[in-house]
C-alpha atoms as a PDB file:
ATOM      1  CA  UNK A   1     -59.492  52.502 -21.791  1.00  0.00           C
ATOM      2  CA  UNK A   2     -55.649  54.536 -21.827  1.00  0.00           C
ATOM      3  CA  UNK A   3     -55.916  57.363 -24.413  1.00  0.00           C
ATOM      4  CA  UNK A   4     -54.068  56.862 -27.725  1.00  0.00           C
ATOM      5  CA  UNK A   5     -51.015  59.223 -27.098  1.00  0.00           C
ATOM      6  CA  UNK A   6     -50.667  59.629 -30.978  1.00  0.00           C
ATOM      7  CA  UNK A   7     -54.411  60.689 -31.192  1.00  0.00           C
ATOM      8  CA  UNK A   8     -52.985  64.282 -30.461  1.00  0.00           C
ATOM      9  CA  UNK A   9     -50.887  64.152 -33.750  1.00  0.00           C
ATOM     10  CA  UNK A  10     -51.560  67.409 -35.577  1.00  0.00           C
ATOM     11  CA  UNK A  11     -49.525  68.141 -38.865  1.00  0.00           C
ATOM     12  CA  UNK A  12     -47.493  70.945 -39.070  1.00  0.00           C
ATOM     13  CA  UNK A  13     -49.049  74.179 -41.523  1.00  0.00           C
ATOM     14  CA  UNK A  14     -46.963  74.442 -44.696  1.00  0.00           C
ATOM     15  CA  UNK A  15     -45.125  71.386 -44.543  1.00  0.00           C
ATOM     16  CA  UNK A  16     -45.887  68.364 -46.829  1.00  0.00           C
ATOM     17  CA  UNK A  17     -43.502  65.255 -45.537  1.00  0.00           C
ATOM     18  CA  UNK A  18     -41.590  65.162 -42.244  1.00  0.00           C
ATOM     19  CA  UNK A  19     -38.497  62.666 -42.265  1.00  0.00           C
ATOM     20  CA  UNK A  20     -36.756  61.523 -39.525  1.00  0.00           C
ATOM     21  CA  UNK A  21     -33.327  61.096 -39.792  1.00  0.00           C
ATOM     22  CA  UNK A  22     -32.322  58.854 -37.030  1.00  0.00           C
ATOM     23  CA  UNK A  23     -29.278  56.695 -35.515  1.00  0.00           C
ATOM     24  CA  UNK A  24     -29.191  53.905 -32.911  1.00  0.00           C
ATOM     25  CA  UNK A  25     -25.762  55.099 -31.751  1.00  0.00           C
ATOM     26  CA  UNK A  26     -23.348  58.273 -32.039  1.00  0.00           C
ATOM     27  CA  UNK A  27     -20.554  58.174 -34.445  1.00  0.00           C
ATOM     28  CA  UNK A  28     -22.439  56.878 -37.160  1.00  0.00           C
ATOM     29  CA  UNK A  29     -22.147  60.441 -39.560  1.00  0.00           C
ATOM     30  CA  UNK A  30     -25.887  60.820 -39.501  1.00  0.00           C
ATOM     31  CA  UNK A  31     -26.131  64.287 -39.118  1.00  0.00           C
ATOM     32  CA  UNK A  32     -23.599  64.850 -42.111  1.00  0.00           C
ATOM     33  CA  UNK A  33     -25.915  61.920 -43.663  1.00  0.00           C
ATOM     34  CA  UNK A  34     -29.263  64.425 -42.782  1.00  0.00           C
ATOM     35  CA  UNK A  35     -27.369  67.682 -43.801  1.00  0.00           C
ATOM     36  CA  UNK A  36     -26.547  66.265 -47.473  1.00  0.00           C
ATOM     37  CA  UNK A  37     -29.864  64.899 -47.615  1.00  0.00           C
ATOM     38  CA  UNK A  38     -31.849  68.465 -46.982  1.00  0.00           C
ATOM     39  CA  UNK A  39     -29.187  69.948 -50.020  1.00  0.00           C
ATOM     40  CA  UNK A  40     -29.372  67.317 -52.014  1.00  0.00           C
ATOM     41  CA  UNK A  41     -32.992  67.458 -51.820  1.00  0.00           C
ATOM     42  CA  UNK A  42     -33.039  71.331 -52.261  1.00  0.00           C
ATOM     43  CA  UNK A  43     -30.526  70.857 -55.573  1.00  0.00           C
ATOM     44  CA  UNK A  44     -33.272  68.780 -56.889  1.00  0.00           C
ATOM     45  CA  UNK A  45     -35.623  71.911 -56.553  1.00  0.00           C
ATOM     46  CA  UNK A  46     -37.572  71.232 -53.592  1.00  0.00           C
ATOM     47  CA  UNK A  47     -38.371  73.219 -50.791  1.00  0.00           C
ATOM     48  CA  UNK A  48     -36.452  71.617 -47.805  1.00  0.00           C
ATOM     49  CA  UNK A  49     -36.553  72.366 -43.880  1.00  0.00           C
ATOM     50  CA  UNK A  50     -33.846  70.991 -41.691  1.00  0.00           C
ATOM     51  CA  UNK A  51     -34.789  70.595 -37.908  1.00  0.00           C
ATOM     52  CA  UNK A  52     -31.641  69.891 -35.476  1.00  0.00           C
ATOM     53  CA  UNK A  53     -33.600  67.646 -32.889  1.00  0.00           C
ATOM     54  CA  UNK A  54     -30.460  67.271 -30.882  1.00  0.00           C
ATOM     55  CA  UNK A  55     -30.749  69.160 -27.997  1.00  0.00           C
ATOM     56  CA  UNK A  56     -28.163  68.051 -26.153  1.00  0.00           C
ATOM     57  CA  UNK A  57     -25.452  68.069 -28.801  1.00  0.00           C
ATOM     58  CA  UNK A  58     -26.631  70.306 -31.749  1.00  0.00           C
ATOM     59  CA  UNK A  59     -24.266  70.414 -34.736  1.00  0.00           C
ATOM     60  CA  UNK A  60     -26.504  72.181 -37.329  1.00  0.00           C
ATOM     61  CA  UNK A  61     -24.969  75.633 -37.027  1.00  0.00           C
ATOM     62  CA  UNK A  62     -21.604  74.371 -37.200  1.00  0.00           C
ATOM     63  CA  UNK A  63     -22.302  71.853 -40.393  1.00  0.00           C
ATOM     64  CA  UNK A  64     -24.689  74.365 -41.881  1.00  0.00           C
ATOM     65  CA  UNK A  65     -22.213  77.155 -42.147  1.00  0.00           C
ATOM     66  CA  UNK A  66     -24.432  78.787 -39.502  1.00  0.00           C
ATOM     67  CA  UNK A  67     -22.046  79.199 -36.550  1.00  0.00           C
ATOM     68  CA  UNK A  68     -22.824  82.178 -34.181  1.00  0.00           C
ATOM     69  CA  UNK A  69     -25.699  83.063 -36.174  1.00  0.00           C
ATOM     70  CA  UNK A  70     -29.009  83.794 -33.983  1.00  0.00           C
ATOM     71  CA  UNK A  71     -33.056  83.527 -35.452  1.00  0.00           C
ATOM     72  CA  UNK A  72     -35.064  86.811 -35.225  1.00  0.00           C
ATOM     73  CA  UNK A  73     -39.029  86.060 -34.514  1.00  0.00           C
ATOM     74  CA  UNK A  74     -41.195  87.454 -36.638  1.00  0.00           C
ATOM     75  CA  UNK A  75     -44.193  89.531 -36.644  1.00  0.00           C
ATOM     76  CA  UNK A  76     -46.290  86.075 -35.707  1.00  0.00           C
ATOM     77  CA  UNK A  77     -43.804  85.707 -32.835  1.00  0.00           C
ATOM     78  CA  UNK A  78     -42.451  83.075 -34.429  1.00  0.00           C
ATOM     79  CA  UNK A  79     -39.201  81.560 -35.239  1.00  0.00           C
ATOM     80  CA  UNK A  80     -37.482  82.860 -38.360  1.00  0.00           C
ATOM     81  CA  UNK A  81     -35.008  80.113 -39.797  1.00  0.00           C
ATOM     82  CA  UNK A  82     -31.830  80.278 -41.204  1.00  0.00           C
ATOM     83  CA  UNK A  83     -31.508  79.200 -44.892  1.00  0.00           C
ATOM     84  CA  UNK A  84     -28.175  78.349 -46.380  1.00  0.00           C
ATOM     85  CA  UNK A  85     -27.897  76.352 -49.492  1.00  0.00           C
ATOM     86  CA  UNK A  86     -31.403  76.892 -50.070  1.00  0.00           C
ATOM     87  CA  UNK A  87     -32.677  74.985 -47.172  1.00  0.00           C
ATOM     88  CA  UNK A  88     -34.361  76.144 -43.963  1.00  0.00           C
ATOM     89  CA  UNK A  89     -32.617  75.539 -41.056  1.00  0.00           C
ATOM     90  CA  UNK A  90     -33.607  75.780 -37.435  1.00  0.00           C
ATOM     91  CA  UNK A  91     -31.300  74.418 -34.099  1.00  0.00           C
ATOM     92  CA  UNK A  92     -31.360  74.739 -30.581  1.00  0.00           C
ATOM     93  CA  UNK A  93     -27.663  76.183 -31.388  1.00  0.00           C
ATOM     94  CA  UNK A  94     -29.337  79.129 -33.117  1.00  0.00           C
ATOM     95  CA  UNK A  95     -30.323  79.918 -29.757  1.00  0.00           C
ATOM     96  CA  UNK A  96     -27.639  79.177 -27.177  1.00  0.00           C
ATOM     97  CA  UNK A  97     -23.819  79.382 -27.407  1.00  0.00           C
ATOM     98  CA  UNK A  98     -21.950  76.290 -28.826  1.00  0.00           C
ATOM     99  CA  UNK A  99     -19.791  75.845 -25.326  1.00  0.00           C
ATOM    100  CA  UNK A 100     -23.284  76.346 -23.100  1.00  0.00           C
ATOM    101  CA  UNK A 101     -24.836  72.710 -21.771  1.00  0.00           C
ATOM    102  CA  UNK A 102     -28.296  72.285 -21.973  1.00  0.00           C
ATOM    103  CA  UNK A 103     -29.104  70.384 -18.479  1.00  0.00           C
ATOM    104  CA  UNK A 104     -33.419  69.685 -19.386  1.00  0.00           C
ATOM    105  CA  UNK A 105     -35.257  66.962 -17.944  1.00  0.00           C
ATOM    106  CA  UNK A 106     -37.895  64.987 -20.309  1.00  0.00           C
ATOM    107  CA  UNK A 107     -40.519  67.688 -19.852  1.00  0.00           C
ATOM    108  CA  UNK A 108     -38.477  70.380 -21.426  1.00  0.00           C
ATOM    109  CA  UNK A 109     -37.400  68.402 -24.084  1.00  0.00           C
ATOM    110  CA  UNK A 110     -41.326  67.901 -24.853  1.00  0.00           C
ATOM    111  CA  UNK A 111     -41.803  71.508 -24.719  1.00  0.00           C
ATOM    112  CA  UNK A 112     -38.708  72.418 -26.981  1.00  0.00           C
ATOM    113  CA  UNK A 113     -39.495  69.821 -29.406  1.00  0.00           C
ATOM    114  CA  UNK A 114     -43.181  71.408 -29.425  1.00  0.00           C
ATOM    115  CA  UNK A 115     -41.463  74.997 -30.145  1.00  0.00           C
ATOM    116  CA  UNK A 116     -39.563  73.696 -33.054  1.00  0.00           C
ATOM    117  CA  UNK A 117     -42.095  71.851 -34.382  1.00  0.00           C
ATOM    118  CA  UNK A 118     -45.194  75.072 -34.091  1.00  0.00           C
ATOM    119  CA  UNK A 119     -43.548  78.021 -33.211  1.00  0.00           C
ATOM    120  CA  UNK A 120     -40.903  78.276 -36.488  1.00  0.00           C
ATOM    121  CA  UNK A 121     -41.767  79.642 -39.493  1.00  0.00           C
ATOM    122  CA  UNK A 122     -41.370  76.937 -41.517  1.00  0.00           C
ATOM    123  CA  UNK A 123     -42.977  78.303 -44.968  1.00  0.00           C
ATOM    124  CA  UNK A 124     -41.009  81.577 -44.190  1.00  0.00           C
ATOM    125  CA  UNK A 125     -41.269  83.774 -47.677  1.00  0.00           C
ATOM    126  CA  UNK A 126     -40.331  80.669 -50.166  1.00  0.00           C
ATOM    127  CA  UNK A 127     -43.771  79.194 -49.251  1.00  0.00           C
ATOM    128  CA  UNK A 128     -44.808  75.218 -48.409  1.00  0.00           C
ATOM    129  CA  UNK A 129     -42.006  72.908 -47.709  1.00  0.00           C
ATOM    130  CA  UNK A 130     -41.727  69.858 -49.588  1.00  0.00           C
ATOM    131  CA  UNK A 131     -39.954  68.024 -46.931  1.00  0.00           C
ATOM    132  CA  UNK A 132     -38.713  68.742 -43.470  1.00  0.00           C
ATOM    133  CA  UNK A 133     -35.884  66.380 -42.276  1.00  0.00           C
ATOM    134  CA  UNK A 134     -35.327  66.261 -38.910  1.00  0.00           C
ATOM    135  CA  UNK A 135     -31.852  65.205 -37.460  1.00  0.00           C
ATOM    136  CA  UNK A 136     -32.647  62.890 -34.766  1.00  0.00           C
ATOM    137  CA  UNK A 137     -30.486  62.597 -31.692  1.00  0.00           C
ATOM    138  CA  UNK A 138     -28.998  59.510 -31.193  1.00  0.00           C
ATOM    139  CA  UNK A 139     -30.564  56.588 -29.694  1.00  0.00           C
ATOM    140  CA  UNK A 140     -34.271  55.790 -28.626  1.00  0.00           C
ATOM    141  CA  UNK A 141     -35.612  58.101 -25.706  1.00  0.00           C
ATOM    142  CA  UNK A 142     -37.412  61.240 -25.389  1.00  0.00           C
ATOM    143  CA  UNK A 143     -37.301  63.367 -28.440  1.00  0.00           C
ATOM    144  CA  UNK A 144     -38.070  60.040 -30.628  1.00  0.00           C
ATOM    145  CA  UNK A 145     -41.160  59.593 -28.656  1.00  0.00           C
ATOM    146  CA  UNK A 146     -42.182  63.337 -28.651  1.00  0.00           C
ATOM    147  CA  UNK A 147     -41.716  63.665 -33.072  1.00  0.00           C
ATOM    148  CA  UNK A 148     -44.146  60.497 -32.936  1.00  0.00           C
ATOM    149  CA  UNK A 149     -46.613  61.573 -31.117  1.00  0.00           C
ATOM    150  CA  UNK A 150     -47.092  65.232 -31.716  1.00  0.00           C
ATOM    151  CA  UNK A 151     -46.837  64.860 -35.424  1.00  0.00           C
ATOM    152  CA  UNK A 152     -47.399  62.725 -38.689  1.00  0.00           C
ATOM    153  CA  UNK A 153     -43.997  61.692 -40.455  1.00  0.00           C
ATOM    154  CA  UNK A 154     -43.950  60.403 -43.161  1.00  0.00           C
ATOM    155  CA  UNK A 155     -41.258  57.910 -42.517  1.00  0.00           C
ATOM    156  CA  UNK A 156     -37.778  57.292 -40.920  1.00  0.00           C
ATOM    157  CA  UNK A 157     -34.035  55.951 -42.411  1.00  0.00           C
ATOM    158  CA  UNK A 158     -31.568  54.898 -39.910  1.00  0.00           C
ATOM    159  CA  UNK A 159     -27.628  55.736 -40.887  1.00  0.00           C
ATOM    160  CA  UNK A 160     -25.258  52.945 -40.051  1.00  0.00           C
ATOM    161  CA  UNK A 161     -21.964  52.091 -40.517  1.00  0.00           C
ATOM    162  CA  UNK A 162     -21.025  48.287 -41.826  1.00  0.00           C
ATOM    163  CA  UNK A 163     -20.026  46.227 -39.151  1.00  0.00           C
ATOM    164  CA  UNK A 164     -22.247  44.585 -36.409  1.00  0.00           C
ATOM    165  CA  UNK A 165     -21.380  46.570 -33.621  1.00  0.00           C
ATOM    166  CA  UNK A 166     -23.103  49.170 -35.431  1.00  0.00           C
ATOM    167  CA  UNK A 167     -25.920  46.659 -36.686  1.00  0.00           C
ATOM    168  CA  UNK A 168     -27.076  45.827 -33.125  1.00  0.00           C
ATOM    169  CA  UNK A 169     -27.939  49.413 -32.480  1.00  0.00           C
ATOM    170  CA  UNK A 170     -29.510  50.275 -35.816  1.00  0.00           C
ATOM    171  CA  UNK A 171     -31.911  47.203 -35.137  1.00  0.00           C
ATOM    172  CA  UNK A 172     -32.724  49.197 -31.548  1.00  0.00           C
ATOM    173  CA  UNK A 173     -33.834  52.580 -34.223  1.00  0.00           C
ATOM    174  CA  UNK A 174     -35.882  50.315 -36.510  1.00  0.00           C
ATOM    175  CA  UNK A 175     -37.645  48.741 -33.563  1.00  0.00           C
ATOM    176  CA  UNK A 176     -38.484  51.889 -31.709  1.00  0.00           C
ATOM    177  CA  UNK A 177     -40.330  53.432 -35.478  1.00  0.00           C
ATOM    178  CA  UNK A 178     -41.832  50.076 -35.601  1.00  0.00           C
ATOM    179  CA  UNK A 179     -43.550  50.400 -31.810  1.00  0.00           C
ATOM    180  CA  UNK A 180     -44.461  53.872 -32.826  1.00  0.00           C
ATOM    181  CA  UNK A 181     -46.004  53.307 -35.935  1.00  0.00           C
ATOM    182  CA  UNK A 182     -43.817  55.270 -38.325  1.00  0.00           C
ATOM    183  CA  UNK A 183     -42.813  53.582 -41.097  1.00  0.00           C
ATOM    184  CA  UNK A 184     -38.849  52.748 -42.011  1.00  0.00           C
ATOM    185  CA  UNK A 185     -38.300  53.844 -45.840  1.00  0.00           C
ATOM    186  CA  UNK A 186     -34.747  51.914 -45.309  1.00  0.00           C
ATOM    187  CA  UNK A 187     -30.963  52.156 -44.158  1.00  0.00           C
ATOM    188  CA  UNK A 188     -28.257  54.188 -44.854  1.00  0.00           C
ATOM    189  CA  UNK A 189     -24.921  52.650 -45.068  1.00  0.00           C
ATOM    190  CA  UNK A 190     -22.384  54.963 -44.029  1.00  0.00           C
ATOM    191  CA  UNK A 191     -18.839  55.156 -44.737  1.00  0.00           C
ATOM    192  CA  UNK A 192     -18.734  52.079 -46.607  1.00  0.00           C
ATOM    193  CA  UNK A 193     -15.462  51.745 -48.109  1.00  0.00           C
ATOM    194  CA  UNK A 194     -12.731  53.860 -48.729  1.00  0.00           C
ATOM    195  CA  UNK A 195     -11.094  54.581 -52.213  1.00  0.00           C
ATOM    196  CA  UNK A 196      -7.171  54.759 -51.884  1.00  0.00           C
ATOM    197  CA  UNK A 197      -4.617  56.189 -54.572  1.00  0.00           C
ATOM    198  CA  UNK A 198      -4.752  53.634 -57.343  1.00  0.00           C
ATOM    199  CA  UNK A 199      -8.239  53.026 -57.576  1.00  0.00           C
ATOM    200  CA  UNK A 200      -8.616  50.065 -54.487  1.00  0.00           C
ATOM    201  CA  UNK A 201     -11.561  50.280 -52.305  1.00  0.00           C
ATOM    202  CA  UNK A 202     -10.514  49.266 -48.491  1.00  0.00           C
ATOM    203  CA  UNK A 203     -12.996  48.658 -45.851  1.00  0.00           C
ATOM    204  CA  UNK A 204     -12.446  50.816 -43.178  1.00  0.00           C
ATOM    205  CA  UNK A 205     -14.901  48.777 -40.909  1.00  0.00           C
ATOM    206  CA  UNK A 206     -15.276  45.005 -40.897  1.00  0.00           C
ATOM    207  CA  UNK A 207     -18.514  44.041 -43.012  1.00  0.00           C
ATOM    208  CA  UNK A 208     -21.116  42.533 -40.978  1.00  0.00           C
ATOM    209  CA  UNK A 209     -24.292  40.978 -41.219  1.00  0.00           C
ATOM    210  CA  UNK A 210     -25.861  44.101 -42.392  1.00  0.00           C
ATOM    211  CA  UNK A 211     -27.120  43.177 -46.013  1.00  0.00           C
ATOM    212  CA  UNK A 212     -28.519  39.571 -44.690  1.00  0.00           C
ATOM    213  CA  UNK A 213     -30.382  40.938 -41.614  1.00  0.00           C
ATOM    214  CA  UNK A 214     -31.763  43.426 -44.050  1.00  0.00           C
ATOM    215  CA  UNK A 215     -32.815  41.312 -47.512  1.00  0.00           C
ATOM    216  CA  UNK A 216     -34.558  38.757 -44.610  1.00  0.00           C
ATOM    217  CA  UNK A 217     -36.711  41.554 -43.001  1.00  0.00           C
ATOM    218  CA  UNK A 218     -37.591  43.192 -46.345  1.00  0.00           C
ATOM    219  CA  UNK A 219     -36.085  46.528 -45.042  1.00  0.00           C
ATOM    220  CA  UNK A 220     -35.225  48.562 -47.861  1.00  0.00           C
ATOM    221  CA  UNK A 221     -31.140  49.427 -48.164  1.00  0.00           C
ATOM    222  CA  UNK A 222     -31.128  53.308 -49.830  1.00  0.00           C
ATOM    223  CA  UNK A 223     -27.858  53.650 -50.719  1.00  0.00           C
ATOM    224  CA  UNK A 224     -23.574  52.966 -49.061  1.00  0.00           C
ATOM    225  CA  UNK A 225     -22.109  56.271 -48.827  1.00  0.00           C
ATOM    226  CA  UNK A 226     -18.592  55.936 -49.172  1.00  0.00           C
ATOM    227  CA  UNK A 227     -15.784  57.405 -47.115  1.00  0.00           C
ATOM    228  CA  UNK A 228     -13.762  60.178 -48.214  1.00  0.00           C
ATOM    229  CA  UNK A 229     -11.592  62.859 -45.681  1.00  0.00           C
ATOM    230  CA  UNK A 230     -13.589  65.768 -48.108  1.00  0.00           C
ATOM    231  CA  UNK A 231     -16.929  64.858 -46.631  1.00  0.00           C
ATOM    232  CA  UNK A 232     -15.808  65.879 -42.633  1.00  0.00           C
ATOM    233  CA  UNK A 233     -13.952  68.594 -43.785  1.00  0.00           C
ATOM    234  CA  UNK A 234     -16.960  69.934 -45.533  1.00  0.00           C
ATOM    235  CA  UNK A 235     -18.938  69.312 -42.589  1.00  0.00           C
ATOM    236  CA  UNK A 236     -16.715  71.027 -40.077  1.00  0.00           C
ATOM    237  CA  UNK A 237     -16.278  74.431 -42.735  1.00  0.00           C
ATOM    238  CA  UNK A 238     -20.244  74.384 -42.956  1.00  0.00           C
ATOM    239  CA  UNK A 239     -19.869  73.327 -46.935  1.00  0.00           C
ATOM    240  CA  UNK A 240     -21.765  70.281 -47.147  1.00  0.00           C
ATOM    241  CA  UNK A 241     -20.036  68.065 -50.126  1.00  0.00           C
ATOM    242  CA  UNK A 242     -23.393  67.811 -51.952  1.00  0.00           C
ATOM    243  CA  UNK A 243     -22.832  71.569 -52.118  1.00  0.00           C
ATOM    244  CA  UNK A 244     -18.937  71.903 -52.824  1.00  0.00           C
ATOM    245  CA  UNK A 245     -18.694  69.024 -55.277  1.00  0.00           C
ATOM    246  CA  UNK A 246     -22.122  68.134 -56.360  1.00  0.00           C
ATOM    247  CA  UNK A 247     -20.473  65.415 -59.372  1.00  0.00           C
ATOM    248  CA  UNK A 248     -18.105  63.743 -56.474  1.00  0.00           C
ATOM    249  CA  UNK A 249     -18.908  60.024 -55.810  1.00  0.00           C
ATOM    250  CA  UNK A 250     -20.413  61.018 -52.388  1.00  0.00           C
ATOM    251  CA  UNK A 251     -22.446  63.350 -53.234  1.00  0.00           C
ATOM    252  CA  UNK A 252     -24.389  61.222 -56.069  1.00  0.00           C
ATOM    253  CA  UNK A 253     -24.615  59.047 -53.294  1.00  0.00           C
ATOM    254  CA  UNK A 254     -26.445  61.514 -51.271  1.00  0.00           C
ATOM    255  CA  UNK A 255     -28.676  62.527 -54.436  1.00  0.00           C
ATOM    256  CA  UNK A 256     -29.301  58.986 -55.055  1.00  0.00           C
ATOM    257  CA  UNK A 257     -30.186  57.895 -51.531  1.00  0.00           C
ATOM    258  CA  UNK A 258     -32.308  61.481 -51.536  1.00  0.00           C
ATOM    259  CA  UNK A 259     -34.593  60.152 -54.701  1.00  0.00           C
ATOM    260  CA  UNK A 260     -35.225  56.925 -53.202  1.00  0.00           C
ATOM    261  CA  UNK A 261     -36.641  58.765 -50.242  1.00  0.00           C
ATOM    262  CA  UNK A 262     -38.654  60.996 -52.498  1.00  0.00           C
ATOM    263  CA  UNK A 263     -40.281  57.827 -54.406  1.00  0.00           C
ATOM    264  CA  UNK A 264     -40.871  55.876 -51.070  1.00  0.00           C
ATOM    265  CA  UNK A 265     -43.028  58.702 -49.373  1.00  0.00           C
ATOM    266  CA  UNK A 266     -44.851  59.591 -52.230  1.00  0.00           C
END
């Protein structure tokens, strides 16, 4: 009989819930979804971790306010992270220049997923985490594969945008948890309308079949962030808007999507 590859699942020391963040495709705003999560979370006075899993495009240091920073190991030769905004943050970028390519076979993804996962300090001097979120790369491959089977989580959202084009890759995300046994606490709508001056809301992508494909697979929808020019201008000064302008629109949107996830991995 094969071996069960997620027999070897061991949880991580210190840390409570690990939630993926994930995307079936690029372009989607999931890391700025993930980084306004993990503050949003930490606003709500819980200890947060933020893991960039994306090895081959990291964006953590730059959205974190982090850029050009480097981790220090500790005593236990391990990994000191970052905190800003009262969440601990750890990236590949921590460790590499932004401009450098990381050119790693499968193997050496394993291995620096493994090093993220044991070898960082997670509890650090604040103690336990609450929740560590890890920012997914996009897609279904490798580092997917690797979270699932080296460690528990505690479930998974997938970040879309509207329309179907988007739809046909988020169903690719919620199929891949589903074949590796982690369960989907729901979807995040992304960039979901626009408000202009005067009040309107415009749709700056067509509406799909998102909310029927949804309601008929019972798949829970935790919140529609909506689109404002703020949000990626926080993201690229390393000011999350959750941070900047906690009472904006978006950012109750973030702290409302954030509670949902709290309640669902209870």
């Amino acid at each position: 009989m094969a071996a069960n590859p997620f027999d070897s699942q061991n949880a991580i020391p210190g840390v409570k819930k690990i939630i993926a963040v994930s995307s079936g495709k690029g372009g989607v705003g999931k890391s700025t979804v993930a980084v306004n999560l993990a503050v949003s979370l930490a606003r709500a006075g819980h200890k947060v971790g933020l893991l960039d899993a994306d090895i081959y495009g990291p964006s953590l240091p730059r959205m974190g306010g982090l850029l050009n920073q480097k981790v220090e190991i500790g005593e236990d030769k391990k990994l000191q992270p970052l905190v800003r905004y009262g969440v601990r943050m750890m990236s590949i970028g921590f460790l590499v220049e932004e401009d450098l390519a990381i050119v790693w076979r499968g193997p050496m993804l394993f291995k620096a997923m493994d090093q993220f996962l044991r070898d960082v300090d997670w509890t650090g001097p604040g103690g336990e985490l609450d929740y560590l979120l890890v920012d997914m790369p996009p897609g279904t491959g490798d580092i997917q594969l690797s979270l699932a089977q080296k460690v528990p989580v505690a479930g998974a959202i997938a970040v879309s945008t509207p329309q179907d084009i988007a739809l046909a890759d988020v169903k690719k995300a919620i199929d891949m948890w589903t074949r590796v046994s982690v369960p989907l606490l729901g979807v995040v709508e992304n960039m979901s309308w626009m408000v202009v001056p005067g009040g309107d809301r415009i749709q700056l992508f067509p509406r799909g079949q998102m909310d029927n494909y949804l309601r008929e697979r019972g798949i829970a929808k935790l919140g529609e962030i909506p689109f404002n020019p703020k949000v990626a201008v926080g993201s690229e000064a390393g000011v999350p808007i959750a941070e900047s302008a906690p009472t904006s629109e978006e950012a109750q949107a973030f702290a409302a999507v954030a509670a949902k996830i709290i309640e669902a991995v209870k």
